[in-house]
Protein backbone atom coordinates (compact mmCIF):
# COMPACT_ATOMS: atom_id res chain seq x y z
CA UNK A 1 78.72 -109.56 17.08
CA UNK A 2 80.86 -106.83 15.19
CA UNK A 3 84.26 -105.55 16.51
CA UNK A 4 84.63 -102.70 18.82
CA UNK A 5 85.25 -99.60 17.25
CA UNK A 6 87.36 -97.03 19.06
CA UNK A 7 86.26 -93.29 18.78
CA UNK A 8 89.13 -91.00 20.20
CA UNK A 9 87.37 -88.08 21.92
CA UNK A 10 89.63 -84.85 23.02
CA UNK A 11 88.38 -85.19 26.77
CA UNK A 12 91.09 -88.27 26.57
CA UNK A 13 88.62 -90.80 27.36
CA UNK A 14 87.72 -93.25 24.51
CA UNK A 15 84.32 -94.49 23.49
CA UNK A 16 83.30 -97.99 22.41
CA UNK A 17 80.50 -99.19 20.19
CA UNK A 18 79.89 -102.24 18.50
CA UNK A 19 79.65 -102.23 14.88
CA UNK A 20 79.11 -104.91 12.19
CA UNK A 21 81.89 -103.38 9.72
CA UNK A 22 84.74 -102.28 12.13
CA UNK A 23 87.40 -100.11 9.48
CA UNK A 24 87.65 -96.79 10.60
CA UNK A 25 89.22 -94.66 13.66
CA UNK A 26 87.94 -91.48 14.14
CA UNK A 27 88.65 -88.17 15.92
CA UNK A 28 85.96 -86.07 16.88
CA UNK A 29 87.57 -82.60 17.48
CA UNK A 30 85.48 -80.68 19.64
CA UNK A 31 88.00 -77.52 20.10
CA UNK A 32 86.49 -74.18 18.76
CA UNK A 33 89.49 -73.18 17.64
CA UNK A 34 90.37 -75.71 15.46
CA UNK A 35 88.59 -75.90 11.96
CA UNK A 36 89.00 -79.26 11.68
CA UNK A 37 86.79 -81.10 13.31
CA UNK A 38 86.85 -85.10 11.97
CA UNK A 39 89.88 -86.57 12.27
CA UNK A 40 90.92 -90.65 10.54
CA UNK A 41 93.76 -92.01 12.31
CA UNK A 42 95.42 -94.87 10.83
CA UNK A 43 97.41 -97.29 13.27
CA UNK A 44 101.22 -97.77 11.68
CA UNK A 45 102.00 -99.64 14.95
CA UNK A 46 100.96 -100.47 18.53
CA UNK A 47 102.41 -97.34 19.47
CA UNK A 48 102.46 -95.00 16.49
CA UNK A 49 99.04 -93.40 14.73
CA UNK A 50 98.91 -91.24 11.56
CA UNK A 51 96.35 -89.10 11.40
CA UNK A 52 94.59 -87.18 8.71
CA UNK A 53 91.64 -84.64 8.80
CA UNK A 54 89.13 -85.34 7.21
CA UNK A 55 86.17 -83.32 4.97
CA UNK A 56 84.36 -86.33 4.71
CA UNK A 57 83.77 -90.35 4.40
CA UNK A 58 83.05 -91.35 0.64
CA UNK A 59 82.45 -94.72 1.09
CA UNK A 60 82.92 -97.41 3.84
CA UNK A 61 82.37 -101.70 3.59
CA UNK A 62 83.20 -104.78 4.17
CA UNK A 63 83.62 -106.83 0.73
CA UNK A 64 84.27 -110.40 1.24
CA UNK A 65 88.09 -110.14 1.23
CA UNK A 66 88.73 -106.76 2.58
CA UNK A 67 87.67 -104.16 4.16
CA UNK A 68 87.64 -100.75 1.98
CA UNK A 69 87.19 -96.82 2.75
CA UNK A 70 87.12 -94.10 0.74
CA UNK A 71 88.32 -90.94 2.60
CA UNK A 72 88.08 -87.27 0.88
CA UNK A 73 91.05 -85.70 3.34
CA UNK A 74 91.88 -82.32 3.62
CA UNK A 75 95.39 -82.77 2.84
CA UNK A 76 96.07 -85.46 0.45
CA UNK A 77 92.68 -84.94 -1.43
CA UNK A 78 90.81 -88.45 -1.69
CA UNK A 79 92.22 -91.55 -0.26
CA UNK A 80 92.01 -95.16 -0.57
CA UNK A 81 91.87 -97.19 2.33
CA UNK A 82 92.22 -101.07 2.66
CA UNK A 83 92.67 -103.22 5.80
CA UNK A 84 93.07 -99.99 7.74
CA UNK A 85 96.23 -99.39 5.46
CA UNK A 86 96.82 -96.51 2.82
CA UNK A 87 96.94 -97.43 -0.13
CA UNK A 88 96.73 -94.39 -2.58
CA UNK A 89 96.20 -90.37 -2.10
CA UNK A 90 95.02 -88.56 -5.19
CA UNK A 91 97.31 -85.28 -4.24
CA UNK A 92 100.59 -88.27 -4.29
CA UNK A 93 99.52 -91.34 -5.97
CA UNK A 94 101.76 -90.61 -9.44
CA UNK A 95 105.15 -90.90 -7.44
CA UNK A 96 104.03 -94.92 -6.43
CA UNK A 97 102.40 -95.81 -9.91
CA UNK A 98 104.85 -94.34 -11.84
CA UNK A 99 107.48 -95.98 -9.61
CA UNK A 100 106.00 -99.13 -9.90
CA UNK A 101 105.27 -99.10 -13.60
CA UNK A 102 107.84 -97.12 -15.51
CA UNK A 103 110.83 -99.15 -14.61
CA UNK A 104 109.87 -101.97 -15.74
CA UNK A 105 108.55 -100.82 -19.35
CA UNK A 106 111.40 -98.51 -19.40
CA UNK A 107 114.13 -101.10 -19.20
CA UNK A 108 112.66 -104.11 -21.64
CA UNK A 109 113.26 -103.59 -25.27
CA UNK A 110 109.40 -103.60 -26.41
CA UNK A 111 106.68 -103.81 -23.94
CA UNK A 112 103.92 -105.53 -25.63
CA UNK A 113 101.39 -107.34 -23.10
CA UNK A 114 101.21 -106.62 -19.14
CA UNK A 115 99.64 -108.69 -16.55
CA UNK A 116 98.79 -106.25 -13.46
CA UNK A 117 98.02 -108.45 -10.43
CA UNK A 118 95.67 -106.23 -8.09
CA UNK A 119 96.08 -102.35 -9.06
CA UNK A 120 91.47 -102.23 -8.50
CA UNK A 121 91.92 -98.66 -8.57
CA UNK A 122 92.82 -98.41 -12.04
CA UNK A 123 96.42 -96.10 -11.47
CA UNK A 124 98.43 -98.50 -12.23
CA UNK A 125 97.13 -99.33 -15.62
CA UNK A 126 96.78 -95.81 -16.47
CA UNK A 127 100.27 -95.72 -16.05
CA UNK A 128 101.07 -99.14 -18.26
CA UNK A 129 98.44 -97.53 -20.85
CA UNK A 130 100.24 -94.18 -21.40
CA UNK A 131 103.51 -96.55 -23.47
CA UNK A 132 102.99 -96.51 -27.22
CA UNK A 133 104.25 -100.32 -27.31
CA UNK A 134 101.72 -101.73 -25.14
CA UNK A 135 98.97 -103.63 -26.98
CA UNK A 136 97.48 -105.31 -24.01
CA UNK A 137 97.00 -104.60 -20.14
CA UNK A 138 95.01 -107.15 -18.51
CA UNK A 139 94.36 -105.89 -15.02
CA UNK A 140 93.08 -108.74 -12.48
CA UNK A 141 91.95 -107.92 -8.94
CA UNK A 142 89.85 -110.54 -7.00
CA UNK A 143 87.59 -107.56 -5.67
CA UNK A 144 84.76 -106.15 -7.58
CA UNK A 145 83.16 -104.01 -4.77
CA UNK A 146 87.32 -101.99 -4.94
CA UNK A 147 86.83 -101.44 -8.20
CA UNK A 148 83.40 -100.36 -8.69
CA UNK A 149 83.68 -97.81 -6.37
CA UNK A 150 87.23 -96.89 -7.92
CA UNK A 151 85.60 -96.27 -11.52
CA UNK A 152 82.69 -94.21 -9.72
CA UNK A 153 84.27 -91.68 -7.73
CA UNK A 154 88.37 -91.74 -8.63
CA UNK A 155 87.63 -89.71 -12.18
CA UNK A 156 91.40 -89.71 -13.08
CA UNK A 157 91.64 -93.58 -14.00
CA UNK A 158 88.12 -93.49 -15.58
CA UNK A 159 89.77 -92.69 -19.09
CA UNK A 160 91.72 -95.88 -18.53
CA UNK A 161 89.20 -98.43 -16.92
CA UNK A 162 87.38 -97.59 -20.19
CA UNK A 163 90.64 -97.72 -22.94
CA UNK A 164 90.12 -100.30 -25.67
CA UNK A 165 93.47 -102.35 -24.61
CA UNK A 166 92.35 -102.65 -20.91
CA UNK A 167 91.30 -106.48 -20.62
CA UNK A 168 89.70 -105.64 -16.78
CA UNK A 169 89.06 -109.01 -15.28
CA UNK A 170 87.89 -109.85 -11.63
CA UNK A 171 89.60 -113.00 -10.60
CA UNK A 172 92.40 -114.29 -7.71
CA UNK A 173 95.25 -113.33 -9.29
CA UNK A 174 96.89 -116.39 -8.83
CA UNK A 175 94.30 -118.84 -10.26
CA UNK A 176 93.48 -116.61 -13.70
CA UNK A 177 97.62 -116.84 -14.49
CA UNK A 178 97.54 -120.75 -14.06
CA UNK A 179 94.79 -120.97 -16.12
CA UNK A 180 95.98 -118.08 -19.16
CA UNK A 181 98.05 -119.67 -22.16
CA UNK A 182 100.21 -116.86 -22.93
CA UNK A 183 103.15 -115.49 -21.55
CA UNK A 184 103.70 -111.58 -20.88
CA UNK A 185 106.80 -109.04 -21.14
CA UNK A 186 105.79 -107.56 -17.85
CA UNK A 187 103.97 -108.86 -14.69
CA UNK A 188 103.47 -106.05 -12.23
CA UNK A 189 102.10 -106.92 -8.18
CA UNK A 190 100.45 -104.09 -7.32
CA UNK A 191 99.03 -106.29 -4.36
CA UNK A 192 97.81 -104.87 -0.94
CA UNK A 193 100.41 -104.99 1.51
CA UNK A 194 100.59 -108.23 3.33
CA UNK A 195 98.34 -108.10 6.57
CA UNK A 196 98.17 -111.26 8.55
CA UNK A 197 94.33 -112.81 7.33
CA UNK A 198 94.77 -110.88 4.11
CA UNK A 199 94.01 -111.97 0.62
CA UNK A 200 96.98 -111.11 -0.72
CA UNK A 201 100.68 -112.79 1.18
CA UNK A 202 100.00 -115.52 -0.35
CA UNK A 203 101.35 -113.79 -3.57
CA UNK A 204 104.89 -112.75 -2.53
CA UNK A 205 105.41 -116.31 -1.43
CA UNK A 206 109.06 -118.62 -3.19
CA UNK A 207 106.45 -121.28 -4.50
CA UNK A 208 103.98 -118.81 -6.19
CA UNK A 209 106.79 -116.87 -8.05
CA UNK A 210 109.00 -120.25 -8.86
CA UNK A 211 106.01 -121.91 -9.90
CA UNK A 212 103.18 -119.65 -11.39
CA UNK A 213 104.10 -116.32 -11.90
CA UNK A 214 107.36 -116.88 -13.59
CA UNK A 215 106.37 -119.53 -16.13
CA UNK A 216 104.24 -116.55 -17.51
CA UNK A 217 106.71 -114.62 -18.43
CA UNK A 218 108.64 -114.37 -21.56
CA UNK A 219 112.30 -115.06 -22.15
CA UNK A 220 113.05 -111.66 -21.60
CA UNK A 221 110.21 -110.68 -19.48
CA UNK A 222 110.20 -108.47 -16.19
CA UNK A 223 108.83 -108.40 -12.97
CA UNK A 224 108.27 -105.77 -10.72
CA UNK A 225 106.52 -105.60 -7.15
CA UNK A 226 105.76 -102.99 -4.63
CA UNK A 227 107.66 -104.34 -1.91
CA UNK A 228 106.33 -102.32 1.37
CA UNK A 229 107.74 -99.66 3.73
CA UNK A 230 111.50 -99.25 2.92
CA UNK A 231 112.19 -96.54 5.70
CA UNK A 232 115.29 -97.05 7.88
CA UNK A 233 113.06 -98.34 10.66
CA UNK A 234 110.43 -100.33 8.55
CA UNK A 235 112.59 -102.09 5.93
CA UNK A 236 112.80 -104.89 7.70
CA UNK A 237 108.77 -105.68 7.94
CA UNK A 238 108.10 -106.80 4.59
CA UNK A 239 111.07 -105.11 2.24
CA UNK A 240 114.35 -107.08 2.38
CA UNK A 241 112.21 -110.88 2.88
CA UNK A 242 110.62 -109.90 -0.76
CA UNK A 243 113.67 -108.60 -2.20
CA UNK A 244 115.64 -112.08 -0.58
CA UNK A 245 112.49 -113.94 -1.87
CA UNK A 246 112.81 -112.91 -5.35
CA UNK A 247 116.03 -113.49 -5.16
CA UNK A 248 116.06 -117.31 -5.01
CA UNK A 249 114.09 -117.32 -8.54
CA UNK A 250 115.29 -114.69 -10.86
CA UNK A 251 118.84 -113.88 -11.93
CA UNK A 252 119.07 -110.55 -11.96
CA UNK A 253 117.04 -108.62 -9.25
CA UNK A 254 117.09 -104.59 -7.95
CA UNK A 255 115.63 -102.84 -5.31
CA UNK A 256 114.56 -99.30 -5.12
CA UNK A 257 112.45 -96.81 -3.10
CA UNK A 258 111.31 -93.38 -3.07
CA UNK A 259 109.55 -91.19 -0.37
CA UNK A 260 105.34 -91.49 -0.31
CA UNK A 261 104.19 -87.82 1.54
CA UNK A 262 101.26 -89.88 2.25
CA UNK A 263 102.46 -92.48 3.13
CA UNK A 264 104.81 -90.93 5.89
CA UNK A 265 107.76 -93.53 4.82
CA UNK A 266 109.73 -94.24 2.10
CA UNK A 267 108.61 -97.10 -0.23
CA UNK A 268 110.61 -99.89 -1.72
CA UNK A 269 109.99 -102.09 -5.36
CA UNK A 270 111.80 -104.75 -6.45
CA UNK A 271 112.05 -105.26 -10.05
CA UNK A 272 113.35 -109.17 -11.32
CA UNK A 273 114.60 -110.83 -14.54
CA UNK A 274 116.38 -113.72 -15.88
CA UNK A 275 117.94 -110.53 -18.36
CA UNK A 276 120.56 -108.01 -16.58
CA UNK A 277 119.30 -104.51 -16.68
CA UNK A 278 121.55 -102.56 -18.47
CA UNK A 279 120.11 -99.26 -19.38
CA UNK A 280 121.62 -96.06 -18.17
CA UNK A 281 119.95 -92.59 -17.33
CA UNK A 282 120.25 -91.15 -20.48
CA UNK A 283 118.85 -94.00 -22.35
CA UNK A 284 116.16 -94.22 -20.04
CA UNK A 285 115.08 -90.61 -20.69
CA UNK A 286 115.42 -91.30 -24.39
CA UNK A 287 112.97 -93.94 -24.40
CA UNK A 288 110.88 -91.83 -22.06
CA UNK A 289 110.60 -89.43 -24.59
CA UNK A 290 110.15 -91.74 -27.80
CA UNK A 291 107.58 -94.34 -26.03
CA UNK A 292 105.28 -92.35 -23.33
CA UNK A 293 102.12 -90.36 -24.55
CA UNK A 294 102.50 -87.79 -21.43
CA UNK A 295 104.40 -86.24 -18.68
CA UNK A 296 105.60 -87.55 -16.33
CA UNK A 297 105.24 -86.09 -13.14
CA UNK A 298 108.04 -88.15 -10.97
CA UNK A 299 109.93 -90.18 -12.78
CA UNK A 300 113.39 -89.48 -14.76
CA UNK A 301 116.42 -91.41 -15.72
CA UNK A 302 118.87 -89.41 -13.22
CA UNK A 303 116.12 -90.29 -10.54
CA UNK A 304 115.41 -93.42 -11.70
CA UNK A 305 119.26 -94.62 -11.23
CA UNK A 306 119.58 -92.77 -7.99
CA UNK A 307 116.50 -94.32 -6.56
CA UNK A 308 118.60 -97.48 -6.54
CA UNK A 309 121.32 -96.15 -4.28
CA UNK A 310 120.07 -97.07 -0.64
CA UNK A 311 121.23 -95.89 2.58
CA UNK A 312 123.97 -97.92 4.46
CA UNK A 313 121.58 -99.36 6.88
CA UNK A 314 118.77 -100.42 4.43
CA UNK A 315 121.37 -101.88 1.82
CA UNK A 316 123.41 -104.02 4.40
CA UNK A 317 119.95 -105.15 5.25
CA UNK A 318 119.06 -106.40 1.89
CA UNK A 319 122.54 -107.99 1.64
CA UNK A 320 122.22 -109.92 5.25
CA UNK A 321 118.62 -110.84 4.69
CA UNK A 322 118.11 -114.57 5.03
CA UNK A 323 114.55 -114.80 5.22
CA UNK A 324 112.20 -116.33 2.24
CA UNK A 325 108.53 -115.81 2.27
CA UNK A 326 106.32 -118.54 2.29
CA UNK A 327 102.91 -119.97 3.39
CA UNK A 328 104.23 -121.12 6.32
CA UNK A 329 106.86 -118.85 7.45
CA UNK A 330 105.23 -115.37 6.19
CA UNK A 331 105.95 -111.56 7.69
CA UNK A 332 103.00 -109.50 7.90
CA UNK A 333 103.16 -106.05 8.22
CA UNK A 334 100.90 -104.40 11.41
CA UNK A 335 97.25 -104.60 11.35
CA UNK A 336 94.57 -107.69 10.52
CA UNK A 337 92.61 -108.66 7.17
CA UNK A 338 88.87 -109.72 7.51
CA UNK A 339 89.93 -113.48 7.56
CA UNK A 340 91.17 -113.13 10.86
CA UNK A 341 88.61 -111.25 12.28
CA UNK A 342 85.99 -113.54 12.37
């Protein structure tokens, strides 16, 4: 028997049916004097929604890790929807990949090779792709149904999911870098946030990054994660434990976040190395300028530097932060993964 589905109806009563593929909430808007009539709501807790209207639903399934949506909203343009959680909006999407993938490549010497762990949608190696050094992206995401329907109907990152230095391989992340030979100069998570019964927790966990994901990297390599909501009342979900996880494996580790419209929170990545970071805003925006084919929408060196500068609460938090992820003792941000629906 499928889930029950709730349908929010403006009378303030609520109607059930069952359905086999339970992902999305909808409004019905029956008001004449509102245009918009379809409504997606997604749940951010037990007692907050976020709602967006909607001009229609591109695509909706249940793959066998996830469950996926495809929105085309009337605000943020079309959005990607996993586990009930956004997780990109065409109108915003540059401010997180360029977050996530810029600082990395910025600060090593010479990018050469990049291992992107998730990323299906094909942003984030657009992103890695646009650095003259690069001479290899291999992007591995364990779900083939995300990315087909990625290449088909987001047309931005189809330039990408085609370039000749995209290796594009369907795989668990964590099983195709124990069985790779070579070692990279970056390794970028661009993992679903971690839902309780979803494929992905597993991969921000002490014994995965101690014992498989940093033997991968070079001497001099970097890591970099998106690390969850960073705001000054969800920081404490997911953010500091990763940062505080990373911690206990790599030297030299950072934090920073920026503000997601989309989203409706700021965002938080944490960026590791057994090498101290060392570059400063001007040398960043040098090395913008001599390594990047493209503009940049987001991302400077003044910005880049100040994004590391967090708010009292948030940074005490990071410093007082005992917690280490692991299989056993995980934190899950809200919401359920198809493993634990059944």
């Amino acid at each position: 028997m499928g889930e029950a589905v709730e349908i929010l109806l403006t009378n303030g009563f609520s109607n059930f049916y069952e359905k086999t593929e339970p992902k999305l909430i909808i409004n019905n808007n029956n008001n004449n004097n509102q245009k918009d009539s379809c409504w997606y709501e997604e749940v951010i807790d037990v007692d907050l929604k976020w709602s967006f209207a909607l001009n229609s639903v591109l695509h909706e399934g249940t793959s066998e890790y996830q469950d996926i949506a495809l929105l085309d909203t009337k605000r943020f343009g079309k959005v990607l929807v996993i586990d009930g959680k956004m997780q990109s909006a065409e109108i915003d999407e540059f401010i997180y990949h360029e977050c996530l993938i810029h600082p990395a490549l910025l600060c090593h010497p010479n990018p050469k090779t990049v291992f992107i762990m998730g990323g299906g949608e094909g942003s984030t190696a657009r992103e890695a792709l646009k650095h003259t050094s690069v001479d290899k992206v291999v992007m591995c995401d364990i779900d083939q149904e995300v990315v087909d329907f990625c290449r088909r109907y987001l047309t931005v990152n189809q330039e990408a999911f085609c370039h000749n230095k995209l290796d594009l391989v369907i795989n668990d992340a964590q099983a195709e870098l124990e069985q790779r030979t070579e070692k990279f100069d970056i390794i970028v998570g661009d993992l679903a946030d971690p839902v309780e019964g979803g494929p992905c927790y597993q991969l921000y966990t002490k014994c995965f990054y101690e014992r498989i994901l940093k033997p991968k990297l070079k001497s001099n390599g970097i890591f970099v994660t998106q690390a969850g909501p960073a705001g000054i009342f969800t920081h404490k979900e997911v953010f500091t434990s990763i940062y505080n996880t990373t911690k206990q494996v790599f030297k030299y580790v950072m934090a920073y976040t920026a503000h997601i419209p989309s989203f409706a929170d700021t965002w938080g990545w944490v960026m590791a190395s057994d090498q101290p970071f060392s570059v400063n805003a001007e040398e960043i925006d040098k090395r913008i300028k001599e390594r990047i084919d493209g503009e940049l929408l987001y991302l400077s060196g003044a910005l880049f530097v100040s994004s590391t500068t967090l708010n009292k609460t948030v940074a005490l938090s990071l410093l007082k932060e005992t917690h280490v992820y692991t299989k056993e003792d995980a934190r899950f941000i809200h919401g359920h993964g198809v493993a634990n629906r059944h």
